[in-house]
Structure formats: C-alpha cells, structure tokens
Protein backbone atom coordinates (compact mmCIF):
# COMPACT_ATOMS: atom_id res chain seq x y z
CA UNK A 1 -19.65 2.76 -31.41
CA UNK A 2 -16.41 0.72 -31.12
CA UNK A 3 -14.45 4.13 -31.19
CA UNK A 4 -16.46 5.43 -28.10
CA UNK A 5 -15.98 1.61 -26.83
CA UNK A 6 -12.01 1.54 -27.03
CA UNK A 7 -11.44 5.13 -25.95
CA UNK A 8 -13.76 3.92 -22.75
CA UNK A 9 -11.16 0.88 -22.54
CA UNK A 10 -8.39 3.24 -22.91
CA UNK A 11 -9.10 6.10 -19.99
CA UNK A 12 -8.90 4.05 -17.01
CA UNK A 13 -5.55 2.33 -17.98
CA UNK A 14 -4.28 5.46 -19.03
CA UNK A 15 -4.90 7.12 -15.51
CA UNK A 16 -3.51 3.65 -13.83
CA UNK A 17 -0.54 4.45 -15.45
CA UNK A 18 0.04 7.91 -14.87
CA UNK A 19 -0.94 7.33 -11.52
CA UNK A 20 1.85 4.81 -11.13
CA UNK A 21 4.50 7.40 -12.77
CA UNK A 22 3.65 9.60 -10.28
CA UNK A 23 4.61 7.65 -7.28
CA UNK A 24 8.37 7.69 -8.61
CA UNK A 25 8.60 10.82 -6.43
CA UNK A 26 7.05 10.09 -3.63
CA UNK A 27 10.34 10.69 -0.94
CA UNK A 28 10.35 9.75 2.35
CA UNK A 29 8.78 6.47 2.21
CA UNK A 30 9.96 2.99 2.83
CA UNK A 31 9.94 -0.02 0.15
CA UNK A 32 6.70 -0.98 -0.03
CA UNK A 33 8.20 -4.52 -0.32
CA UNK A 34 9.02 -4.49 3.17
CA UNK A 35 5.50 -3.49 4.61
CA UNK A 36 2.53 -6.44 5.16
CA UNK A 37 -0.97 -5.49 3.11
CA UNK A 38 -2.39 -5.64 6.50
CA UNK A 39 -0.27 -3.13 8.21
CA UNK A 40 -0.32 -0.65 4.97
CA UNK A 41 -3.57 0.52 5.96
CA UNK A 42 -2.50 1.82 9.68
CA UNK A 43 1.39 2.89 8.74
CA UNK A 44 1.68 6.60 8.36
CA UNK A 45 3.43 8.18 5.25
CA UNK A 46 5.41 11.44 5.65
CA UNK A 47 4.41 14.20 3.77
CA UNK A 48 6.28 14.12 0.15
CA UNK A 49 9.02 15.99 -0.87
CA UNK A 50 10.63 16.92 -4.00
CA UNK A 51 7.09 16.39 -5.86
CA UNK A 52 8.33 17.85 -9.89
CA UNK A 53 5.11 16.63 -11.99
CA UNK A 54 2.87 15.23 -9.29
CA UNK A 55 0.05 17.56 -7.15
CA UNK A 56 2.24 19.48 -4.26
CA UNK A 57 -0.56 18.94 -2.21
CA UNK A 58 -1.06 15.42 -2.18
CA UNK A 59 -0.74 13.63 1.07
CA UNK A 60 2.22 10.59 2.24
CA UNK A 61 -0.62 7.92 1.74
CA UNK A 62 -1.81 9.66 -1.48
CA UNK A 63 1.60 9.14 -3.32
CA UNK A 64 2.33 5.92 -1.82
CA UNK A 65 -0.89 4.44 -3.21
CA UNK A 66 -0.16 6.23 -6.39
CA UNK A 67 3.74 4.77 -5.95
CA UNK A 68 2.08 1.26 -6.20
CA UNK A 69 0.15 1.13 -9.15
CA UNK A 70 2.69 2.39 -10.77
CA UNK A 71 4.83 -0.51 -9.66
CA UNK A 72 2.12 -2.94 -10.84
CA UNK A 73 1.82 -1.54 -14.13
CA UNK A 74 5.08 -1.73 -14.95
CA UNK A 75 6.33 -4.76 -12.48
CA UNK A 76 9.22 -3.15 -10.95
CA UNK A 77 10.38 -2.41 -7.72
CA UNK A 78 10.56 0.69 -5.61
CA UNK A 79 14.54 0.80 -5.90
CA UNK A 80 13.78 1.04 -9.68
CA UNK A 81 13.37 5.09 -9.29
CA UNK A 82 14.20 4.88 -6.06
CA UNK A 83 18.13 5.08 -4.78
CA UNK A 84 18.80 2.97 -1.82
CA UNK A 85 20.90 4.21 1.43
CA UNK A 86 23.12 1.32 2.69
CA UNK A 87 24.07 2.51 5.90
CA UNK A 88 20.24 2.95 6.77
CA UNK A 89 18.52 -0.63 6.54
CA UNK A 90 14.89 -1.61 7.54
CA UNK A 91 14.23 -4.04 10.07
CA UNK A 92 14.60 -7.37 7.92
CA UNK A 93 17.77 -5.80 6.28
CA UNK A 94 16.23 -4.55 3.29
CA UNK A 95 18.43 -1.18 2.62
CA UNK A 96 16.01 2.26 3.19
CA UNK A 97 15.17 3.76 -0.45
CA UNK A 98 16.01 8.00 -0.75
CA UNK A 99 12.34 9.17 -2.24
CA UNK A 100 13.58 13.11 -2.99
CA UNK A 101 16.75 11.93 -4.58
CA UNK A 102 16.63 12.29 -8.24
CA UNK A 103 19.83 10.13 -9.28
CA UNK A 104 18.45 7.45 -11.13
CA UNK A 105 17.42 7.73 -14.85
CA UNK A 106 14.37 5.76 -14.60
CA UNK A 107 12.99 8.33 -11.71
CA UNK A 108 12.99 11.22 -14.53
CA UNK A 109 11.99 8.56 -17.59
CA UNK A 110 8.71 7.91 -15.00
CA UNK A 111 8.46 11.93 -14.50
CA UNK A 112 8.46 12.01 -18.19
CA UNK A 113 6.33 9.40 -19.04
CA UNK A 114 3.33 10.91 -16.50
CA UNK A 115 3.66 13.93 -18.04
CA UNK A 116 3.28 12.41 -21.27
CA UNK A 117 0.17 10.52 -20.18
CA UNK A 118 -1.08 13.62 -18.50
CA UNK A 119 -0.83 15.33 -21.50
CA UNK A 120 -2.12 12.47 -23.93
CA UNK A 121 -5.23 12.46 -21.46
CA UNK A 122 -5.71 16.27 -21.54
CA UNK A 123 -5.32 17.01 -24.81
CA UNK A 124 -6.94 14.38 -26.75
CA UNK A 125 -8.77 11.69 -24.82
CA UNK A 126 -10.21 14.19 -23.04
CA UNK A 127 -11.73 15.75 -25.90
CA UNK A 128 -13.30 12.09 -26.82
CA UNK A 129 -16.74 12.25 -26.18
CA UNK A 130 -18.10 8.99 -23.59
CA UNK A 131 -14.29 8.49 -23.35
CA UNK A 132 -14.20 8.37 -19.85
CA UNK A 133 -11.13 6.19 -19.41
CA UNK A 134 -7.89 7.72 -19.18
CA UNK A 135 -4.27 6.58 -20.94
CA UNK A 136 -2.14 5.27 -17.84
CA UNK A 137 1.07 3.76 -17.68
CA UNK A 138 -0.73 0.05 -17.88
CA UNK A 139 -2.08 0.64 -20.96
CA UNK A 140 0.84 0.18 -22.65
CA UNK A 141 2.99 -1.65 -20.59
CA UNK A 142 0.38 -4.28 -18.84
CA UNK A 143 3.00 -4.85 -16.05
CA UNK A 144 6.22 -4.62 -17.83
CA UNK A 145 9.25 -2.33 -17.61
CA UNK A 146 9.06 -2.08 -21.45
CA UNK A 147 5.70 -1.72 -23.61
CA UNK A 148 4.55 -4.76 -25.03
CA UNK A 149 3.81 -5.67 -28.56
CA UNK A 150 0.71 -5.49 -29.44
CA UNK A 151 -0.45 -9.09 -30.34
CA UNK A 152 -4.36 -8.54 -30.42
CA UNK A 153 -4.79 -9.21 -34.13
CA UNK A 154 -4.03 -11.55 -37.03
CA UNK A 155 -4.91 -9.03 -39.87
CA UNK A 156 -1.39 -8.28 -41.96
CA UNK A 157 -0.49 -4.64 -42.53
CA UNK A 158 -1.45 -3.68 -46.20
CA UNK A 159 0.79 -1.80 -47.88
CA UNK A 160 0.79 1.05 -50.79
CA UNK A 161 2.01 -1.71 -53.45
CA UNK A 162 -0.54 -3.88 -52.45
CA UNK A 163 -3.27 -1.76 -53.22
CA UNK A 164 -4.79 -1.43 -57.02
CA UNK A 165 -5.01 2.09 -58.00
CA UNK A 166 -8.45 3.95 -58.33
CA UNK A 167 -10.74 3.64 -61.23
CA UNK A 168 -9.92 7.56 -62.68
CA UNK A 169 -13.83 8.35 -63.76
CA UNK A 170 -12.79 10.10 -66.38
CA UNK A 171 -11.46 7.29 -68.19
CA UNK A 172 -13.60 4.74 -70.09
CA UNK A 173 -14.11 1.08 -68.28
C-alpha cells in the first residue's frame, strides 16, 4: 500500500511539471509578469508557434496556463526560456519576450526535460496500477531552478561493508 500511495503522490507533480516545461514554447505571448491575475482571464493569447514537444493543437491560453506552472515549479521567470526584444517594450517598460525563438539553452533543457517527464509518465508510472499521479517538473524541483535534495529522511545509507554476510546453509552453525 505505500507503493500505490507514493506513486499516487508522484503523478500529479509529475504532470505539474511537464506541464510547466511545456510552456517554454509557447511564442507570441507577453511576460506574464506584466499582466494583473484579474485581467489574465479576459486577455487573449495568440495562437502558438514553433510548438517542438508540446500538442500543435493547443490553444494561446492553453500554453500560457501551461507556461505558468511551469514557472511556479521551478521559480523562474518567463525571460528564463524566453529571449527578450529591446526595441519592443510593454507598457510599464518591461522589454517584450520572443516565444518562437529558440536561442536560449534553458528553452531546449525545458523541451528536454518535458520530454523526459512525458516519457517517465508513459512508460513507467503509467504502467503503476492506482498510480494516477503523474511525474511533473515540481516533483523534483518544488519551485527551484535546480532539483532539490531530498531531505525527507534521517535513515543513513547502508553500505555492502556494513552488512554481515549470509549464513551459507550448508555449513554447520
């Protein structure tokens, strides 16, 4: 049962994660930064372009949601994947981000890292029974640009010299 329990635990940080690798690619949009939570929900989002490991077919909106859970999970900015065009500048000065251009590293570490998730959550989690709950970028990296250290437990590692070798039953006690 506490297999079943963690894999359950696992799946839906899994898909956070993927789902915030994904919005690395979403072109077109403005920095989230720069829009109020209240007008989010009426701004329109153009189509995407340049999509390489997300769904074609999802929508402007679609990505941009997508876009910000995976800047929550891993507590970056937009212009983290994103390059920025200086001569084009929002409203409050903020420089416009290019969505379809794919010059920064991080954009194709994020493409890499959803298809890595995508993969993990295909292949194996997937195949979990009562898993449900799929491996996403916040599972490992709980809203940092690097994974965190896993800090959970107090039990030291035991290693080969520490353990005594196996009674051989052929040999007399």
């Amino acid at each position: 049962m506490p297999r079943s329990r963690d894999a359950a635990l696992l799946l839906p940080l899994a898909f956070a994660a993927v789902v915030f690798c994904a919005a690395a690619q979403a072109p077109g949009t403005p920095a989230a930064a720069s829009v109020e939570p209240a007008s989010a929900a009426t701004r329109e989002f153009p189509a995407p372009t340049n999509l390489k490991v997300l769904p074609k077919n999802l929508t402007g909106r679609q990505v941009q949601d997508i876009m910000e859970q995976w800047k929550t999970s891993l507590g970056i900015q937009c212009d983290g994947c994103h390059a920025e065009v200086r001569e084009k500048a929002e409203s409050d000065g903020t420089p416009r981000l290019n969505f379809a251009d794919d010059s920064k590293p991080m954009k194709a570490i994020a493409r890499l890292m959803y298809t890595m998730t995508d993969q993990i959550n295909t292949n194996y989690i997937a195949k979990v029974e009562g898993s449900g709950v799929p491996v996403a970028c916040g599972t490992c990296h709980r809203g940092h640009i690097g994974p965190e250290p896993f800090s959970g437990t107090t039990v030291e590692p035991v290693l080969k010299s520490d353990v005594p070798p196996a009674n051989d039953p052929a040999q007399p006690q």
